[in-house]
C-alpha atoms as a PDB file:
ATOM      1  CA  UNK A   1       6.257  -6.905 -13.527  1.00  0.00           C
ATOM      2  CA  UNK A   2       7.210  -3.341 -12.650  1.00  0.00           C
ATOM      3  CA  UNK A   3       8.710  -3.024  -9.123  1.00  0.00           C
ATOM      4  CA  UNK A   4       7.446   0.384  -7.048  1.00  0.00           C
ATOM      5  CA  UNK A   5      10.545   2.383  -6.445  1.00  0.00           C
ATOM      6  CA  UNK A   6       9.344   2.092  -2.165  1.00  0.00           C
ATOM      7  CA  UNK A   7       9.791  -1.655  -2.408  1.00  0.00           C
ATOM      8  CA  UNK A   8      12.984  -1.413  -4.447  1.00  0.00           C
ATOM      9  CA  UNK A   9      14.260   1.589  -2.217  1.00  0.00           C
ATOM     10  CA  UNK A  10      13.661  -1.210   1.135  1.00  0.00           C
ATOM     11  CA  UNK A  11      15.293  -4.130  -0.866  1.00  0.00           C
ATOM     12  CA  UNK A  12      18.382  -2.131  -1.351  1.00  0.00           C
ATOM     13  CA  UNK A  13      18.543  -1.473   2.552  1.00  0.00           C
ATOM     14  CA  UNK A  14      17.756  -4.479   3.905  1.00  0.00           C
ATOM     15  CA  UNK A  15      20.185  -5.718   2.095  1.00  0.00           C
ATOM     16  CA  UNK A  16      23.017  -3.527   3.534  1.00  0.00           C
ATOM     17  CA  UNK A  17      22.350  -4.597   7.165  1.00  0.00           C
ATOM     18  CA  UNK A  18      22.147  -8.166   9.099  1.00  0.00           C
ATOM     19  CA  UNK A  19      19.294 -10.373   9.948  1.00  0.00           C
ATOM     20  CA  UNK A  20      19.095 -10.999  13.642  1.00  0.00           C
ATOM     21  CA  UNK A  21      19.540 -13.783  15.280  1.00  0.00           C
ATOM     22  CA  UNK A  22      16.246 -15.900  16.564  1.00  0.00           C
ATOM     23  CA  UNK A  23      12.911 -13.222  16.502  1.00  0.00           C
ATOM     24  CA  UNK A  24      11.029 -14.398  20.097  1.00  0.00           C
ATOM     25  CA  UNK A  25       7.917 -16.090  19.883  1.00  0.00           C
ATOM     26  CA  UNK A  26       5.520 -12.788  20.943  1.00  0.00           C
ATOM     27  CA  UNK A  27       2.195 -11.529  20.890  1.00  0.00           C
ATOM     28  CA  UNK A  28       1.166  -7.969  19.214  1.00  0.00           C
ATOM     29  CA  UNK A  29      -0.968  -5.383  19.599  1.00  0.00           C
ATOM     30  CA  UNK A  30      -1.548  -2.699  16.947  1.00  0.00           C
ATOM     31  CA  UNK A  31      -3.778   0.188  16.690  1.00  0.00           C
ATOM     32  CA  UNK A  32      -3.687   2.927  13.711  1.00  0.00           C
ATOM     33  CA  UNK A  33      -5.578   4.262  10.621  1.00  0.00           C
ATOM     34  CA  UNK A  34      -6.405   2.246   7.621  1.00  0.00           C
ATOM     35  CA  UNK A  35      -7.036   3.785   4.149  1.00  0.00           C
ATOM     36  CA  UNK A  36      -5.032   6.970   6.244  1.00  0.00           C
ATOM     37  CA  UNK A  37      -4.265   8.264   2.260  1.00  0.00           C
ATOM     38  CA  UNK A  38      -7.626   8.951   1.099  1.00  0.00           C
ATOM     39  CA  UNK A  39     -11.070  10.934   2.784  1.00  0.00           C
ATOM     40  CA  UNK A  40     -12.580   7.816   4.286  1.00  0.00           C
ATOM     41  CA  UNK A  41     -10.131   7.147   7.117  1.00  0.00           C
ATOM     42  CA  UNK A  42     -10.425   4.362   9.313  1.00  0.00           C
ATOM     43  CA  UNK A  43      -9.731   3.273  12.864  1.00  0.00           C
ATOM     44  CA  UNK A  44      -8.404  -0.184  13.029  1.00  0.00           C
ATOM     45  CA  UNK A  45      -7.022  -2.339  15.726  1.00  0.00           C
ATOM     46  CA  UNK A  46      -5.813  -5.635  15.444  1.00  0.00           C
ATOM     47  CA  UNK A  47      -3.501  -8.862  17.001  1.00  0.00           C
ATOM     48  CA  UNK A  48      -1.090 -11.196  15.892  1.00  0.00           C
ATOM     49  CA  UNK A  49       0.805 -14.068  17.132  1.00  0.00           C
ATOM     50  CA  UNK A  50       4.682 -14.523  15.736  1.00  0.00           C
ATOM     51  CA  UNK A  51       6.245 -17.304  16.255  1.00  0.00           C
ATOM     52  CA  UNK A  52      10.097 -18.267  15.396  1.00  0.00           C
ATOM     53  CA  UNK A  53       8.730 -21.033  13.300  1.00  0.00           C
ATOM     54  CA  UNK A  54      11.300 -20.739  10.376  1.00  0.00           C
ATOM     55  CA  UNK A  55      10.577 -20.870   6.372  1.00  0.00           C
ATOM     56  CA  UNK A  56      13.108 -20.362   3.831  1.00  0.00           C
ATOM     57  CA  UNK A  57      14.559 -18.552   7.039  1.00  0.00           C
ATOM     58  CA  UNK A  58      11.585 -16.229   7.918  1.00  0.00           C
ATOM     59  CA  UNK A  59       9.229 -16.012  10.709  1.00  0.00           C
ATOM     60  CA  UNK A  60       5.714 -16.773  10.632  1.00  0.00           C
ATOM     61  CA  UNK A  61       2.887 -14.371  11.979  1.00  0.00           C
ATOM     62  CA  UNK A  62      -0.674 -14.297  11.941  1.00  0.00           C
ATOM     63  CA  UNK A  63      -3.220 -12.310  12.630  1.00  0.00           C
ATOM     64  CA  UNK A  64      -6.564 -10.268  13.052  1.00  0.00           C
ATOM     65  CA  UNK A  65      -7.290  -6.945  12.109  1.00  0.00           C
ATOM     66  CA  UNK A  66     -11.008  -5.105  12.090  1.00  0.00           C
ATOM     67  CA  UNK A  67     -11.912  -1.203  11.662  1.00  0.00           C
ATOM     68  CA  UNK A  68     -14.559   1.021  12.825  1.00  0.00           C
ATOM     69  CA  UNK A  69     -16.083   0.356   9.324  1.00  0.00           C
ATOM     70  CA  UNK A  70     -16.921  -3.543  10.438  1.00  0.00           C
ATOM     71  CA  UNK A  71     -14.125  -5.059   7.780  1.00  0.00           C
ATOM     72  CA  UNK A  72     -12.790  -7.786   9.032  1.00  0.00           C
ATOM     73  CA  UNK A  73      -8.992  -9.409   7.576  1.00  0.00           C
ATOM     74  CA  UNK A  74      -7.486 -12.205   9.285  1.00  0.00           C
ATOM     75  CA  UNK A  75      -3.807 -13.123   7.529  1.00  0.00           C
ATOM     76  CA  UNK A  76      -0.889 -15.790   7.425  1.00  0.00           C
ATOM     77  CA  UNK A  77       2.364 -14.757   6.449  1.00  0.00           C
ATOM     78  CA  UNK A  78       5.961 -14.032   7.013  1.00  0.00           C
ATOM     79  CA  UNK A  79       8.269 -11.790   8.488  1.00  0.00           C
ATOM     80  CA  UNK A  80      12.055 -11.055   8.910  1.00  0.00           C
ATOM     81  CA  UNK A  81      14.184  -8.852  11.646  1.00  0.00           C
ATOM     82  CA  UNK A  82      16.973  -6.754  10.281  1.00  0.00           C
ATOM     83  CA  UNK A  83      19.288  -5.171  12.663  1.00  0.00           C
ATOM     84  CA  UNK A  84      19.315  -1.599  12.010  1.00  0.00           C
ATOM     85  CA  UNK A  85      22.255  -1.241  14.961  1.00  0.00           C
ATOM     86  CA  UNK A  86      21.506  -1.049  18.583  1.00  0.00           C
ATOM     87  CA  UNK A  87      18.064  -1.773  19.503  1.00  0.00           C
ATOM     88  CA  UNK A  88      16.534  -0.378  16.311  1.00  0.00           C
ATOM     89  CA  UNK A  89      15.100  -3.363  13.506  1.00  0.00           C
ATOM     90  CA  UNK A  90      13.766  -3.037  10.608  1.00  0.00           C
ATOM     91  CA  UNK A  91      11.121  -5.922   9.755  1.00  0.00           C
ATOM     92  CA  UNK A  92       9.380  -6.558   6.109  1.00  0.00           C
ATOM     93  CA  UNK A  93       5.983  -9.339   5.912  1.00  0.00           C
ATOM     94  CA  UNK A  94       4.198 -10.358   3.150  1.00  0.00           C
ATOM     95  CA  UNK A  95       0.911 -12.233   3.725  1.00  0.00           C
ATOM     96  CA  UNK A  96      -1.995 -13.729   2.312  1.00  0.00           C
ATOM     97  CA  UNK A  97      -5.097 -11.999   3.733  1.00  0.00           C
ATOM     98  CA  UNK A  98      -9.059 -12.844   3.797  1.00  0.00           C
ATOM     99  CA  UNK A  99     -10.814  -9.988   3.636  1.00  0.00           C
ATOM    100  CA  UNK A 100     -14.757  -9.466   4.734  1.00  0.00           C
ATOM    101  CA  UNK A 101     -16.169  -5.916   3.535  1.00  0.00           C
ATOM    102  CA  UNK A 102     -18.583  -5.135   6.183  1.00  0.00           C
ATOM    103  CA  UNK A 103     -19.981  -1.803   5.910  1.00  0.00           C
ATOM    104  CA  UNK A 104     -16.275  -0.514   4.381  1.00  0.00           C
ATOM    105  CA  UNK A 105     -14.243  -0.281   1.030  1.00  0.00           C
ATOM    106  CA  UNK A 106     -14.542  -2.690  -1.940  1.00  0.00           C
ATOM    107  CA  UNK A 107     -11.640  -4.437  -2.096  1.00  0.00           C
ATOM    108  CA  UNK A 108     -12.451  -6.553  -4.939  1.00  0.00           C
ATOM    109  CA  UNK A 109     -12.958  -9.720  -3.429  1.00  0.00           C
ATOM    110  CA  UNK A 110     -11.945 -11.534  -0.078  1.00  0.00           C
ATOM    111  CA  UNK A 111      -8.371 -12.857  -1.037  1.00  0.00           C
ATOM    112  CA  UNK A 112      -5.917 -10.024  -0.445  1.00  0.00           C
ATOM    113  CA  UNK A 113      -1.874  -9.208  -0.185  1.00  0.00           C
ATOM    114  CA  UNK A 114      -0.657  -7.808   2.979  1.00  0.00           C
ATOM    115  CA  UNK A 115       2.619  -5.807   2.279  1.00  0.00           C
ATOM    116  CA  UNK A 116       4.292  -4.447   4.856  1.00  0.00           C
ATOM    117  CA  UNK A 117       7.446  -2.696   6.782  1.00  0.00           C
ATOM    118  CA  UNK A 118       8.116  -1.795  10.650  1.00  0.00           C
ATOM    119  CA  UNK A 119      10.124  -0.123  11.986  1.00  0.00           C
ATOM    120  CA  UNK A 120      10.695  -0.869  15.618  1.00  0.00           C
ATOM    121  CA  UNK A 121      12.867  -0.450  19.050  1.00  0.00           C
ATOM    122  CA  UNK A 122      13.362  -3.584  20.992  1.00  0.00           C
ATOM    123  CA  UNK A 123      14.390  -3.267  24.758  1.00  0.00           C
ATOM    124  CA  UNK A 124      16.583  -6.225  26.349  1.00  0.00           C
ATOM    125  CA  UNK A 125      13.389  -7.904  27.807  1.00  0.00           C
ATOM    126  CA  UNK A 126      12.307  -8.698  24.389  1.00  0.00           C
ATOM    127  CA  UNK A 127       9.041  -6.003  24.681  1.00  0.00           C
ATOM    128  CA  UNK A 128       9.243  -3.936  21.167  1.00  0.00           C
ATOM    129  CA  UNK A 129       7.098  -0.629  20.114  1.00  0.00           C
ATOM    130  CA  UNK A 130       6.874  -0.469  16.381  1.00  0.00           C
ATOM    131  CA  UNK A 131       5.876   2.035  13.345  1.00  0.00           C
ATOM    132  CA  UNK A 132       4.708   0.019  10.666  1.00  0.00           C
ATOM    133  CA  UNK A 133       2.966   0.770   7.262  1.00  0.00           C
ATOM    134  CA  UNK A 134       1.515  -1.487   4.902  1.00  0.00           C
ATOM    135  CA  UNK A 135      -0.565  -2.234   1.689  1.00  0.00           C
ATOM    136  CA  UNK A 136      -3.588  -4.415   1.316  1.00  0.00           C
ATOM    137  CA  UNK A 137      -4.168  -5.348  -2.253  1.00  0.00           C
ATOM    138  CA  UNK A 138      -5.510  -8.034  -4.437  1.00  0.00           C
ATOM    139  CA  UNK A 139      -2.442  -7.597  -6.997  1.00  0.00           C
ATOM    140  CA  UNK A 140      -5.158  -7.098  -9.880  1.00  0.00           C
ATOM    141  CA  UNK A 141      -6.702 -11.049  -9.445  1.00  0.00           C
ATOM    142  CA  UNK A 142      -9.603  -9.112  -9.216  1.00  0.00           C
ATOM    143  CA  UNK A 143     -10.991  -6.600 -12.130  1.00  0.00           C
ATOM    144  CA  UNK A 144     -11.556  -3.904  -9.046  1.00  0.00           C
ATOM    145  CA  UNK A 145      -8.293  -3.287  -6.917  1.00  0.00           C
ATOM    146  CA  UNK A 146      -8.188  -0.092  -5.492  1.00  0.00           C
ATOM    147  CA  UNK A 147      -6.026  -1.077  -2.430  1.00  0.00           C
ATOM    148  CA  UNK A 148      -5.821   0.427   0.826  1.00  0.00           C
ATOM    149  CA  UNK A 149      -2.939   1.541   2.939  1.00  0.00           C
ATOM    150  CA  UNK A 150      -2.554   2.069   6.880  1.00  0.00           C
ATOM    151  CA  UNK A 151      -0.201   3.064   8.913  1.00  0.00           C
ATOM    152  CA  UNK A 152      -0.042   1.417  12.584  1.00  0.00           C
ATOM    153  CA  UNK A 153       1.637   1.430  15.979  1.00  0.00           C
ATOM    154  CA  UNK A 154       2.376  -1.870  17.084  1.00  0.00           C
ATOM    155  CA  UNK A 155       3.133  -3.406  20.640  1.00  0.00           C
ATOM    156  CA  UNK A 156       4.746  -7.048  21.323  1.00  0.00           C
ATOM    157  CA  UNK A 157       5.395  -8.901  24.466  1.00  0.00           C
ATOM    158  CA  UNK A 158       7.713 -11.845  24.288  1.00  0.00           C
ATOM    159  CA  UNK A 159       5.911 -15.296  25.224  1.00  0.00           C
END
């Protein structure tokens, strides 16, 4: 399996700096463009619920996204913090997605890969605005996989 140099290049760094301590249970809102690297851009909001549930030492998250295109994904995954110094963290997720079509882009089928890396400044009450980008894929399962890629600003509240 051939490792894109982006995922290597964000290995390599999160691998120079230290995990944080406990990530708050929190609630987030997100709103950006999906498929923002090809013509037929997309609106998309979405939620997700985080909770300092821990696996193999990483947080699990779930969610709901939908676009202005009626797909629909709702995933399960996980997620780490990275200190990046100060208030500033650095977060990768992987998770297992179901995707439903609607009136938008082929995916290949309805299980997907959710990919993904934010970037994000905490404030002492635990509230944190985020940049995050990520990649929605079936990882070739499927004999169509074109993919699709947004890019999102992100919102969470400590519960």
């Amino acid at each position: 399996m051939r490792v894109p140099v982006p995922l290597f290049l964000c290995m390599a760094l999160l691998s120079s700096v230290a995990a944080r301590s406990e990530e708050p249970r929190s609630l987030a809102f997100s709103g950006g463009v999906s498929n923002f690297n090809k013509s037929e851009k997309r609106i998309e909001i979405g939620g997700e619920f985080r909770a300092p549930i821990r696996v193999w030492g990483l947080a699990v998250a779930a969610g709901l996204t939908l676009n202005d295109d009626k797909s629909v994904w709702v995933f399960g995954g996980l997620r780490r913090d990275f200190s990046l110094g100060g208030p500033w963290i650095i977060t990768p997720a992987f998770a297992i997605t179901l995707y439903e079509q609607g009136d938008g882009k082929d995916l290949g089928g309805p299980l997907e890969f959710r990919s993904a890396l934010e970037i994000g400044h905490e404030w002492p009450n635990r509230k944190r605005l985020a940049f995050a980008i990520y990649h929605l894929s079936n990882a070739g399962i499927y004999d169509h996989n074109p993919g699709m890629n947004s890019l999102i600003l992100t919102f969470s509240l400590p519960l």
